[in-house]
N, C-alpha and C. Protein backbone atom coordinates (compact mmCIF):
# COMPACT_ATOMS: atom_id res chain seq x y z
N UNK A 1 -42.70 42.03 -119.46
CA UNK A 1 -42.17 43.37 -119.61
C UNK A 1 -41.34 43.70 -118.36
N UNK A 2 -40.22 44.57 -118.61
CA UNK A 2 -39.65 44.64 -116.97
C UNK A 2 -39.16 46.58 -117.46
N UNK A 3 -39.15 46.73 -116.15
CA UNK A 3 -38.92 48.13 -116.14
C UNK A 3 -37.73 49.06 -115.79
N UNK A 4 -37.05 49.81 -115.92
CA UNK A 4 -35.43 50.10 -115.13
C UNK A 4 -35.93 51.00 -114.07
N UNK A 5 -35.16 50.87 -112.79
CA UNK A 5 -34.76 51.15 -111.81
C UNK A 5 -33.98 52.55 -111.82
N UNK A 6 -33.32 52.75 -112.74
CA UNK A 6 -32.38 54.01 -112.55
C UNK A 6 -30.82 53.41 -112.56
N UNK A 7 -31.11 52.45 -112.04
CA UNK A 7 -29.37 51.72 -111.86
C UNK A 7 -29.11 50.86 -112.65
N UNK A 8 -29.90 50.42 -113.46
CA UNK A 8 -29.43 49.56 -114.15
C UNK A 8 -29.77 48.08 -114.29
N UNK A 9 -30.47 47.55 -113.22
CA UNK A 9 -31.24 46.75 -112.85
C UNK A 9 -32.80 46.89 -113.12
N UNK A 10 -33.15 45.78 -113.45
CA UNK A 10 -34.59 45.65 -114.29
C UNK A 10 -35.33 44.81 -113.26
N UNK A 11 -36.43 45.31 -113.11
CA UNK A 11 -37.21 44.73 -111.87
C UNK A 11 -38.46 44.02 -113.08
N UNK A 12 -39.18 43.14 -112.56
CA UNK A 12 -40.45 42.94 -113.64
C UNK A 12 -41.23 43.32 -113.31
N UNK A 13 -42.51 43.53 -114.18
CA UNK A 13 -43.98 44.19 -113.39
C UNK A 13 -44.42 43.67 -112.98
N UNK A 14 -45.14 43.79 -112.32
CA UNK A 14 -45.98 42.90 -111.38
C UNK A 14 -47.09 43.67 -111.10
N UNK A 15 -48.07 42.59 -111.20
CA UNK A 15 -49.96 42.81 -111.51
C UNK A 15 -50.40 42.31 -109.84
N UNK A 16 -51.26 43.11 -109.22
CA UNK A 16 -51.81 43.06 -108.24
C UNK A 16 -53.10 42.78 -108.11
N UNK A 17 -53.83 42.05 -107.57
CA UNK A 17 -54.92 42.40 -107.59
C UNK A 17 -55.62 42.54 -106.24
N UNK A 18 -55.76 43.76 -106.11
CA UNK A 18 -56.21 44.65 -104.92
C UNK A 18 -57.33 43.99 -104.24
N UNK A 19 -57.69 43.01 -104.87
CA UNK A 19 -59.06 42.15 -104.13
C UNK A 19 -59.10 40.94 -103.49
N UNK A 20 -57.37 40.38 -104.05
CA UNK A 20 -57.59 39.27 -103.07
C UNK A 20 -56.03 39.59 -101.87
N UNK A 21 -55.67 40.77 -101.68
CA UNK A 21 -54.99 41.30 -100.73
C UNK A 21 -55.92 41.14 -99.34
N UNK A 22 -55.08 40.46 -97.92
CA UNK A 22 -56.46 40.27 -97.35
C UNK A 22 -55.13 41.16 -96.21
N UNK A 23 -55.75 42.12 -95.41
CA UNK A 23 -54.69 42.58 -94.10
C UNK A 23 -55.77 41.95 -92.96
N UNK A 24 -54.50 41.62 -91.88
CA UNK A 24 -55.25 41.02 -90.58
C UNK A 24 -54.62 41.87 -89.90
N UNK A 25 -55.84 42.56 -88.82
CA UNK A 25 -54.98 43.45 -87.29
C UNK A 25 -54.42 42.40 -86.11
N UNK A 26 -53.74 42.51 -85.81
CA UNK A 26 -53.48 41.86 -84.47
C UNK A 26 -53.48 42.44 -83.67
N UNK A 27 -54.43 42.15 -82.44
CA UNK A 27 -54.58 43.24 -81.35
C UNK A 27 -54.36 42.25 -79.76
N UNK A 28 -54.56 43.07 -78.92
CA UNK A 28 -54.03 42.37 -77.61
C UNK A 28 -55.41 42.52 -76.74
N UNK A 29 -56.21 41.62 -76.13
CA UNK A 29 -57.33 41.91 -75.22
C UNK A 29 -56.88 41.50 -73.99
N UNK A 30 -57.46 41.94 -72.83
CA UNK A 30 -57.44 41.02 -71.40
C UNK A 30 -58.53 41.08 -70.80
N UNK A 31 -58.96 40.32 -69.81
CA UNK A 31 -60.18 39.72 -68.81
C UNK A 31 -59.67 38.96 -68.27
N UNK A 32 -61.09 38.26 -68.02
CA UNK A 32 -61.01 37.44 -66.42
C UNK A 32 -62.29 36.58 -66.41
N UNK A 33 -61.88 35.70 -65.51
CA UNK A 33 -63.05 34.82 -64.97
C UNK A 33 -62.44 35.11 -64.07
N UNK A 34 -64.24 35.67 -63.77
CA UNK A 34 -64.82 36.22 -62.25
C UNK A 34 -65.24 34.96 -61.06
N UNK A 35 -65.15 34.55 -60.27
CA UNK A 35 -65.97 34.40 -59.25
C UNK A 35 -66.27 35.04 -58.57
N UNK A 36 -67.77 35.30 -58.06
CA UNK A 36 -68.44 35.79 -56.80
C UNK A 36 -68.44 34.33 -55.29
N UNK A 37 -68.82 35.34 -54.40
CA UNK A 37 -68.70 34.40 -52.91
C UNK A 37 -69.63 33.11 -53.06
N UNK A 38 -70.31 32.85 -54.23
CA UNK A 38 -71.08 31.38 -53.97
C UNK A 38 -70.22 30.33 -55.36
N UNK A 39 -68.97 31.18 -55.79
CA UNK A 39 -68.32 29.82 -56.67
C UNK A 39 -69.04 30.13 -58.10
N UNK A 40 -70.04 30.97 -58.20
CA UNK A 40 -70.46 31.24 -59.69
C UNK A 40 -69.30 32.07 -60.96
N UNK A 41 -69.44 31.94 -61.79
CA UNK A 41 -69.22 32.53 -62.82
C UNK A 41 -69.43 33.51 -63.76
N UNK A 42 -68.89 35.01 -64.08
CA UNK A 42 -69.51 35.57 -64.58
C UNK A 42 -68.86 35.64 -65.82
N UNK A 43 -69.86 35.94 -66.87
CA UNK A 43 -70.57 35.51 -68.03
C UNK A 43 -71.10 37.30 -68.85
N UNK A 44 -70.89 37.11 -70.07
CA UNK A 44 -71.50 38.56 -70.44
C UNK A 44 -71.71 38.17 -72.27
N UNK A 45 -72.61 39.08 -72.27
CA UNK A 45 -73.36 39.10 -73.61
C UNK A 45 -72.32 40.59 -74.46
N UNK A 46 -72.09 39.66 -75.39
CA UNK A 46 -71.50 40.95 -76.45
C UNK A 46 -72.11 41.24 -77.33
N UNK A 47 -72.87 42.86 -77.61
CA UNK A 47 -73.33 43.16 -78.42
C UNK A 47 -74.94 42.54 -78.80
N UNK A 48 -75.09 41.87 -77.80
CA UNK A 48 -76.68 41.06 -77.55
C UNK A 48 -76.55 40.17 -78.63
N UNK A 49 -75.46 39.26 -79.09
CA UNK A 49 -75.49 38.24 -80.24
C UNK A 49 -74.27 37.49 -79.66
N UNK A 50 -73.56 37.20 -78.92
CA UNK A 50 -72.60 35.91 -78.16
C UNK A 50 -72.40 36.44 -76.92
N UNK A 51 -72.30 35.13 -76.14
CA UNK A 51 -71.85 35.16 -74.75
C UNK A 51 -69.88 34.87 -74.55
N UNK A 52 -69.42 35.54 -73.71
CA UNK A 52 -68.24 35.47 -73.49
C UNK A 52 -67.75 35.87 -72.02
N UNK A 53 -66.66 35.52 -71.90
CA UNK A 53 -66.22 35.54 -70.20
C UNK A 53 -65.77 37.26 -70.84
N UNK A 54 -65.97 38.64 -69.85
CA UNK A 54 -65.54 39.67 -69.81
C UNK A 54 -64.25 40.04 -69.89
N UNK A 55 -63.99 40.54 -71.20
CA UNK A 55 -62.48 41.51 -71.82
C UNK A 55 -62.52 41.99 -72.96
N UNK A 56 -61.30 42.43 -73.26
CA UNK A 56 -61.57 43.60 -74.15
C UNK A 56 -59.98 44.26 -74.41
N UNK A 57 -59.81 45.15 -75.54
CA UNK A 57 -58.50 45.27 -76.21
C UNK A 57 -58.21 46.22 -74.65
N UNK A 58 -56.63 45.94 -74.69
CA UNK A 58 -55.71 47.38 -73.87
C UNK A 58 -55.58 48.25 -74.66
N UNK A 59 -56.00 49.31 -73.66
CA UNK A 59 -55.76 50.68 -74.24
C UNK A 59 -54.15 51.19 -74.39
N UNK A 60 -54.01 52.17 -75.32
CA UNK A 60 -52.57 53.01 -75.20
C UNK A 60 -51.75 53.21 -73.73
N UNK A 61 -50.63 52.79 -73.23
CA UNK A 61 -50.18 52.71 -72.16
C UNK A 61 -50.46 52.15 -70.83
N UNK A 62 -51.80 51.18 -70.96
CA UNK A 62 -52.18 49.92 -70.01
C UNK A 62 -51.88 48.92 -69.95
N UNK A 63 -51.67 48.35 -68.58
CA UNK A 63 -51.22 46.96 -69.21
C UNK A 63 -52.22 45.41 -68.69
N UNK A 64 -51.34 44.68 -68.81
CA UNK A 64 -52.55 43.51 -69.03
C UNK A 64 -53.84 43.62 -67.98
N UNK A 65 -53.28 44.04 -66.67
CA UNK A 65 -54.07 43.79 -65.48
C UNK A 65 -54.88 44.82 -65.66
N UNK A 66 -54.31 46.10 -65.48
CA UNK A 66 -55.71 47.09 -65.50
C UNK A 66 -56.46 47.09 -66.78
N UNK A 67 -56.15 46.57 -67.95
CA UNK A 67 -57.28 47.04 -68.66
C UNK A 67 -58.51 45.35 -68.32
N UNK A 68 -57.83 44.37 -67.88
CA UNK A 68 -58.62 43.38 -67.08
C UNK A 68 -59.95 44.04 -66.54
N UNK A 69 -59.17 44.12 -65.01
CA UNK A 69 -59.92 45.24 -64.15
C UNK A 69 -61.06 46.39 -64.96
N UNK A 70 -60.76 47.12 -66.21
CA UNK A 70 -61.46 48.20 -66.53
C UNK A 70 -62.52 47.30 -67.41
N UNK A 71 -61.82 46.10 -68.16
CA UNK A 71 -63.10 45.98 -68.94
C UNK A 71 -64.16 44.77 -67.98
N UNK A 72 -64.11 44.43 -66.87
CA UNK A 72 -64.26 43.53 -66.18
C UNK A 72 -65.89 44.88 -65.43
N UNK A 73 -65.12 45.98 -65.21
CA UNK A 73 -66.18 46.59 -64.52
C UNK A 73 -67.17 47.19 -65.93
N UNK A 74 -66.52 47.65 -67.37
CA UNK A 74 -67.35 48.21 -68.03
C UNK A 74 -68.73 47.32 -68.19
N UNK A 75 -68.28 46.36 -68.33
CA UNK A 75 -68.98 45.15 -68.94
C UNK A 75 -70.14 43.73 -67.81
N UNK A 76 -69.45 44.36 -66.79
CA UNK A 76 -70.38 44.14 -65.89
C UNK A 76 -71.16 45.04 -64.17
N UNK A 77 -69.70 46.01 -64.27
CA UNK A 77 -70.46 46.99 -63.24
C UNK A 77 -69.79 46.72 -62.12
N UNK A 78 -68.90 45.73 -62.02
CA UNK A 78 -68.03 45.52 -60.85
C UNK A 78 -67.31 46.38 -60.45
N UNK A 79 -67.01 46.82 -59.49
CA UNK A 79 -66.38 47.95 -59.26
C UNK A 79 -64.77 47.41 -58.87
N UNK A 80 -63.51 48.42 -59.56
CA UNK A 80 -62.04 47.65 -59.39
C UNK A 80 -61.91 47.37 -57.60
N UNK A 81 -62.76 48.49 -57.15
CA UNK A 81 -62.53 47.64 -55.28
C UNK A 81 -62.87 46.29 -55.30
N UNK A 82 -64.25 46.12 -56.08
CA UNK A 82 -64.69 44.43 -55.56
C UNK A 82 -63.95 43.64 -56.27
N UNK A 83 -62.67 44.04 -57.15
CA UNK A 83 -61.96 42.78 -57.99
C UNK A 83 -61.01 42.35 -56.84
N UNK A 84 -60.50 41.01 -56.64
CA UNK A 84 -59.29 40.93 -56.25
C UNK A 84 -58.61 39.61 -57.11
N UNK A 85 -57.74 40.50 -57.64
CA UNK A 85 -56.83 39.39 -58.88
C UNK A 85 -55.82 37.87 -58.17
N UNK A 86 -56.30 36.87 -58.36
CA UNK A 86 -56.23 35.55 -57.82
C UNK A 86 -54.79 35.14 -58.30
N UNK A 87 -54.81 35.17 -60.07
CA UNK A 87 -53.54 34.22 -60.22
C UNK A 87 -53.84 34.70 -62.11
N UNK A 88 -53.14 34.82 -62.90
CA UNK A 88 -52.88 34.81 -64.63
C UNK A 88 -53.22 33.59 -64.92
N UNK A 89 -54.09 33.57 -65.40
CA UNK A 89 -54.41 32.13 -65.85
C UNK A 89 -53.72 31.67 -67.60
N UNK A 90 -53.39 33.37 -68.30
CA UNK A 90 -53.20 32.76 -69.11
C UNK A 90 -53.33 33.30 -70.58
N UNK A 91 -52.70 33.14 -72.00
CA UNK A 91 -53.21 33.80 -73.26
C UNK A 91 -53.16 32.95 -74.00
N UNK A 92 -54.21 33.34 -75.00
CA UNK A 92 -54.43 32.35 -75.98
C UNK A 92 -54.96 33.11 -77.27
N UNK A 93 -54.63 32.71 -78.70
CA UNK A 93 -55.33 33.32 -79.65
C UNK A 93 -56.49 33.26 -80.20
N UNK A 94 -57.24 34.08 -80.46
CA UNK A 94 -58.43 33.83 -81.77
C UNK A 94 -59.06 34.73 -82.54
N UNK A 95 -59.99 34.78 -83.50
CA UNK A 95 -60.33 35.42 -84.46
C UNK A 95 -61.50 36.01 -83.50
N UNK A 96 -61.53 37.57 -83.96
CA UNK A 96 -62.61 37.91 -83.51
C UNK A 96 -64.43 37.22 -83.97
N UNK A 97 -65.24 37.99 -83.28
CA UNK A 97 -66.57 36.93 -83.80
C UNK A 97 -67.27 37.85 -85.01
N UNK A 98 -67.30 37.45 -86.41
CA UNK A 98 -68.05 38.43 -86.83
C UNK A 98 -69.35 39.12 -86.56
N UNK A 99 -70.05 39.86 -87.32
CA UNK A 99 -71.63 39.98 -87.15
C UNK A 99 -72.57 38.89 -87.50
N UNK A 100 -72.12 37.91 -88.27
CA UNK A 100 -73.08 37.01 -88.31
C UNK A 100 -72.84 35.31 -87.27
N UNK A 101 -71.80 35.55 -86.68
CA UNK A 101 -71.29 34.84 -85.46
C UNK A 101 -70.00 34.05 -85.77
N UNK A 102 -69.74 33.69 -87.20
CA UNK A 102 -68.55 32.77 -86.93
C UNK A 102 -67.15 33.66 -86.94
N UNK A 103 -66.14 33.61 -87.27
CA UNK A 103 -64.86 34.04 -87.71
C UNK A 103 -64.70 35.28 -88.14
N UNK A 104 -64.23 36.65 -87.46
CA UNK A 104 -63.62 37.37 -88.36
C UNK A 104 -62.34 37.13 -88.61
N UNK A 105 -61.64 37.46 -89.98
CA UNK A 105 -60.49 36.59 -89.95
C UNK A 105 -59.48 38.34 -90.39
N UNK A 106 -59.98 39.21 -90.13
CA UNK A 106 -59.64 40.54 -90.31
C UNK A 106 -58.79 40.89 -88.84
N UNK A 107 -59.34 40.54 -87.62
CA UNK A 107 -58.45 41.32 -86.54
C UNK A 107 -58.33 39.73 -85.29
N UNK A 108 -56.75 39.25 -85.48
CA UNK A 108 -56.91 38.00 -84.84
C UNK A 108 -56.22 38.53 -83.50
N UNK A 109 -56.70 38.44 -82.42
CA UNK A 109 -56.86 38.92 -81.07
C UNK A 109 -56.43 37.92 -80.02
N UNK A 110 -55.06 38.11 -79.35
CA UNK A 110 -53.96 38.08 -78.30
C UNK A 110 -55.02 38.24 -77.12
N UNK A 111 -55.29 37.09 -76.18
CA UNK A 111 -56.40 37.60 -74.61
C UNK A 111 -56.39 36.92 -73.86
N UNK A 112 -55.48 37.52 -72.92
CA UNK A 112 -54.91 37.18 -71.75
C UNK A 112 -55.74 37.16 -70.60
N UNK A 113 -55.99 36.09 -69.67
CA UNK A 113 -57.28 36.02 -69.05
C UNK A 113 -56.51 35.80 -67.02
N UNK A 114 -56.90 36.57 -66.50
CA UNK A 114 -56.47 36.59 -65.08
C UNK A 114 -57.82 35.62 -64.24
N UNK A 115 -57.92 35.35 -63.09
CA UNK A 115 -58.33 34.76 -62.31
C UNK A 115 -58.89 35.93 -61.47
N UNK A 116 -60.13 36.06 -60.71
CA UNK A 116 -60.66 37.17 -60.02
C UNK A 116 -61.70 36.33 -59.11
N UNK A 117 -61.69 37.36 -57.61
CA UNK A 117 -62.60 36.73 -56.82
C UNK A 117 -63.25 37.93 -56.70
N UNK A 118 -64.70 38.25 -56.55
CA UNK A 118 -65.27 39.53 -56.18
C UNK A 118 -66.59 39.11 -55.08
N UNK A 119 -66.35 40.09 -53.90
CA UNK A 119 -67.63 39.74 -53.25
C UNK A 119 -69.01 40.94 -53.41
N UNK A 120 -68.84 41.71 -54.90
CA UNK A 120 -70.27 42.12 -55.39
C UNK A 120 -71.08 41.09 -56.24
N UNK A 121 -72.23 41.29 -56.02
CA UNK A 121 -73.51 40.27 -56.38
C UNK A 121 -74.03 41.07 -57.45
N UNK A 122 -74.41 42.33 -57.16
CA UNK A 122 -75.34 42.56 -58.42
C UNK A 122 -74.59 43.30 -59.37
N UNK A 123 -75.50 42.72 -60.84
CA UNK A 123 -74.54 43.10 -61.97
C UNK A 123 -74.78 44.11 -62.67
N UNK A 124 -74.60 45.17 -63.49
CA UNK A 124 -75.24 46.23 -64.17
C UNK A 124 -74.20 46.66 -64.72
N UNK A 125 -73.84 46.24 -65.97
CA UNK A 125 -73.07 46.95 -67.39
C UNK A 125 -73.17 48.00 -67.42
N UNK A 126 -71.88 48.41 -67.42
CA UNK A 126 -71.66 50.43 -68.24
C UNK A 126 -72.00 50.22 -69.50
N UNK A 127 -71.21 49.56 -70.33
CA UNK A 127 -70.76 49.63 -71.64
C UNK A 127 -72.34 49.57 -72.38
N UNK A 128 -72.58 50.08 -72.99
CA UNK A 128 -74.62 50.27 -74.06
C UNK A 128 -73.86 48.63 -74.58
N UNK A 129 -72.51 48.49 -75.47
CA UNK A 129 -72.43 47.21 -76.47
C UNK A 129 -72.13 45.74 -75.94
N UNK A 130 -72.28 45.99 -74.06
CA UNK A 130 -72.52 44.68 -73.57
C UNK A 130 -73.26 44.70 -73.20
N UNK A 131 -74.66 44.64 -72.90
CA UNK A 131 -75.76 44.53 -72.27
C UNK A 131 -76.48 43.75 -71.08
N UNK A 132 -75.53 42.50 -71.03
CA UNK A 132 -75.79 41.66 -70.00
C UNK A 132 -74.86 41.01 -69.85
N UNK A 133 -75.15 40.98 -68.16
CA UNK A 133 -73.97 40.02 -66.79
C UNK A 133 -74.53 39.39 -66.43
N UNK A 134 -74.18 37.72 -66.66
CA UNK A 134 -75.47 36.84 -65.69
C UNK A 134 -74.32 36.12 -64.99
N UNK A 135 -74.38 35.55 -63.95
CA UNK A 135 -73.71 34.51 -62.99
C UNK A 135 -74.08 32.95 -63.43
N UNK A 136 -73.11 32.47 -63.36
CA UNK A 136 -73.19 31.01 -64.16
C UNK A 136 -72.51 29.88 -63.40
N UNK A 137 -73.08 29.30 -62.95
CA UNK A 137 -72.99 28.06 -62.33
C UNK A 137 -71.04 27.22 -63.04
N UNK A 138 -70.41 27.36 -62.79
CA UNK A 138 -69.07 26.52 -63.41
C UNK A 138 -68.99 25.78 -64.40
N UNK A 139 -69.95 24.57 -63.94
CA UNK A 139 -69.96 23.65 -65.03
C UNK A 139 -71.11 23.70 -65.91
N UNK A 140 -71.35 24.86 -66.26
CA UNK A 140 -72.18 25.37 -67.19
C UNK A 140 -71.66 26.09 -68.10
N UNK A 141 -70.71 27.04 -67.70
CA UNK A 141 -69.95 28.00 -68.43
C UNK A 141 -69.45 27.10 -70.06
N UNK A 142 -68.87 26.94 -70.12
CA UNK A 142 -68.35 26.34 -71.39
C UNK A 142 -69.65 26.11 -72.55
N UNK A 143 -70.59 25.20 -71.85
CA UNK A 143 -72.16 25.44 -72.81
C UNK A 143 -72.52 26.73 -73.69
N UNK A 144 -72.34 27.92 -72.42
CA UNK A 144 -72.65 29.14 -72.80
C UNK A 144 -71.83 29.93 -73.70
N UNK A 145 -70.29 29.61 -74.09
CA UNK A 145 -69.49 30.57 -74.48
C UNK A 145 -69.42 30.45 -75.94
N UNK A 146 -69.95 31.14 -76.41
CA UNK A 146 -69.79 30.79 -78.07
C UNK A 146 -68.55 30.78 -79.17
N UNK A 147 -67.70 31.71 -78.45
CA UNK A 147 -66.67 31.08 -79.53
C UNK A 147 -65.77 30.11 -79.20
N UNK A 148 -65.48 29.07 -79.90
CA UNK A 148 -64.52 27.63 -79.66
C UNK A 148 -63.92 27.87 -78.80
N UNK A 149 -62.70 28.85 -79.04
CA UNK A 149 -61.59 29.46 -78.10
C UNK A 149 -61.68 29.30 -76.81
N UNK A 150 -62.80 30.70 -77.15
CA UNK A 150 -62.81 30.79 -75.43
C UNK A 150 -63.27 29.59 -74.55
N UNK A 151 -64.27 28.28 -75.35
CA UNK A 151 -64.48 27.53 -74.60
C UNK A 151 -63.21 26.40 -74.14
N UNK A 152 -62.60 26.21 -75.51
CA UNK A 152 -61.06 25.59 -75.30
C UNK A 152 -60.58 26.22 -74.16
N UNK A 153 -60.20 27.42 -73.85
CA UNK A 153 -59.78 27.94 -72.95
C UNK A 153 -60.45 27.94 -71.44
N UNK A 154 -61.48 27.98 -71.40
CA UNK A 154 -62.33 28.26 -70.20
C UNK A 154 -61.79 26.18 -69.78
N UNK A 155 -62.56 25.59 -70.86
CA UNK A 155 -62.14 23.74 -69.64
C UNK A 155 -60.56 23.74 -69.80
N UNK A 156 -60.04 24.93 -70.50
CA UNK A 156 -58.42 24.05 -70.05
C UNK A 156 -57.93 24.44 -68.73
N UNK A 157 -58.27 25.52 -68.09
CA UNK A 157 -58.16 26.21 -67.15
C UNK A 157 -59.54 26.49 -65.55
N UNK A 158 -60.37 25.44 -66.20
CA UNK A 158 -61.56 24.87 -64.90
C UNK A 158 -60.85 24.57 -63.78
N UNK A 159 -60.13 23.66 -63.81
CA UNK A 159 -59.17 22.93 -62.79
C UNK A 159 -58.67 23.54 -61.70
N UNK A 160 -58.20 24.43 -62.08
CA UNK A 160 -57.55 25.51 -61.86
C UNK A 160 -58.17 26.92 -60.71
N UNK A 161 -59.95 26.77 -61.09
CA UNK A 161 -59.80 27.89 -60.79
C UNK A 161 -61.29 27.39 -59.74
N UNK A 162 -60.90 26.00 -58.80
CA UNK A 162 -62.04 25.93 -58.20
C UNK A 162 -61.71 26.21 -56.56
């Protein structure tokens, strides 16, 4: 069946089906791998169900570094004095983590990761939906990080950041 336009031109119908329409957000995050003064690594729990190196989307009119810096302290308590930003290590893509841990394939997330040295030790999260900052030995980190990505990312950039 096809339908007129008004002009004269016949468009055809076309059947949708509203259920297998899938929209993906694309959003932009930034962080960091932290070192403290003994060469450790910091490390944070999201939502008390995966571990990940600390970041998080930019806000409206921030840019890569400070929202670094902001989610670097929400998420572990560092204060932006004790950051000092080393070197951009870098962006890379991936799917967020769902609730049951693998793939969300709904909001695929841009996260750009800086280099940081801090000489605060103790850790204590703002954020209630990160709950824990632990310090992690280097060549441990990658063990701990649960999504692929970030671990792809964390040994491509080890080298780098000793």
């Amino acid at each position: 069946m096809r339908r007129q336009t008004g002009t004269g031109n016949e468009l055809p119908d076309l059947e949708l089906d509203w259920k297998s329409v899938v929209f993906m957000l694309k959003t932009k995050s930034a962080g960091g791998i932290v070192l403290n003064k003994d060469g450790l690594v910091l490390v944070v729990n999201q939502k008390g169900t995966s571990w990940s190196l600390p970041k998080g989307h930019i806000d409206p009119g921030e840019d890569e570094l400070a929202a670094a810096v902001r989610e670097i302290n929400e998420e572990s308590g560092i204060k932006p004095e004790n950051l000092r930003m080393v070197s951009r290590l870098g962006t890379y893509s991936r799917y967020k983590i769902s609730i049951t841990g693998g793939e969300d394939k709904g909001e695929l997330k841009e996260i750009t990761l800086f280099l940081f040295r801090s000489g605060q030790s103790d850790l204590k999260p703002i954020d209630p939906e990160n709950p824990e900052a632990i310090w992690v030995e280097k060549d441990k980190v990658a063990g701990l990080l649960t999504h692929p990505k970030d671990r792809e990312f964390y040994l491509s950039v080890v080298g780098k950041i000793i």
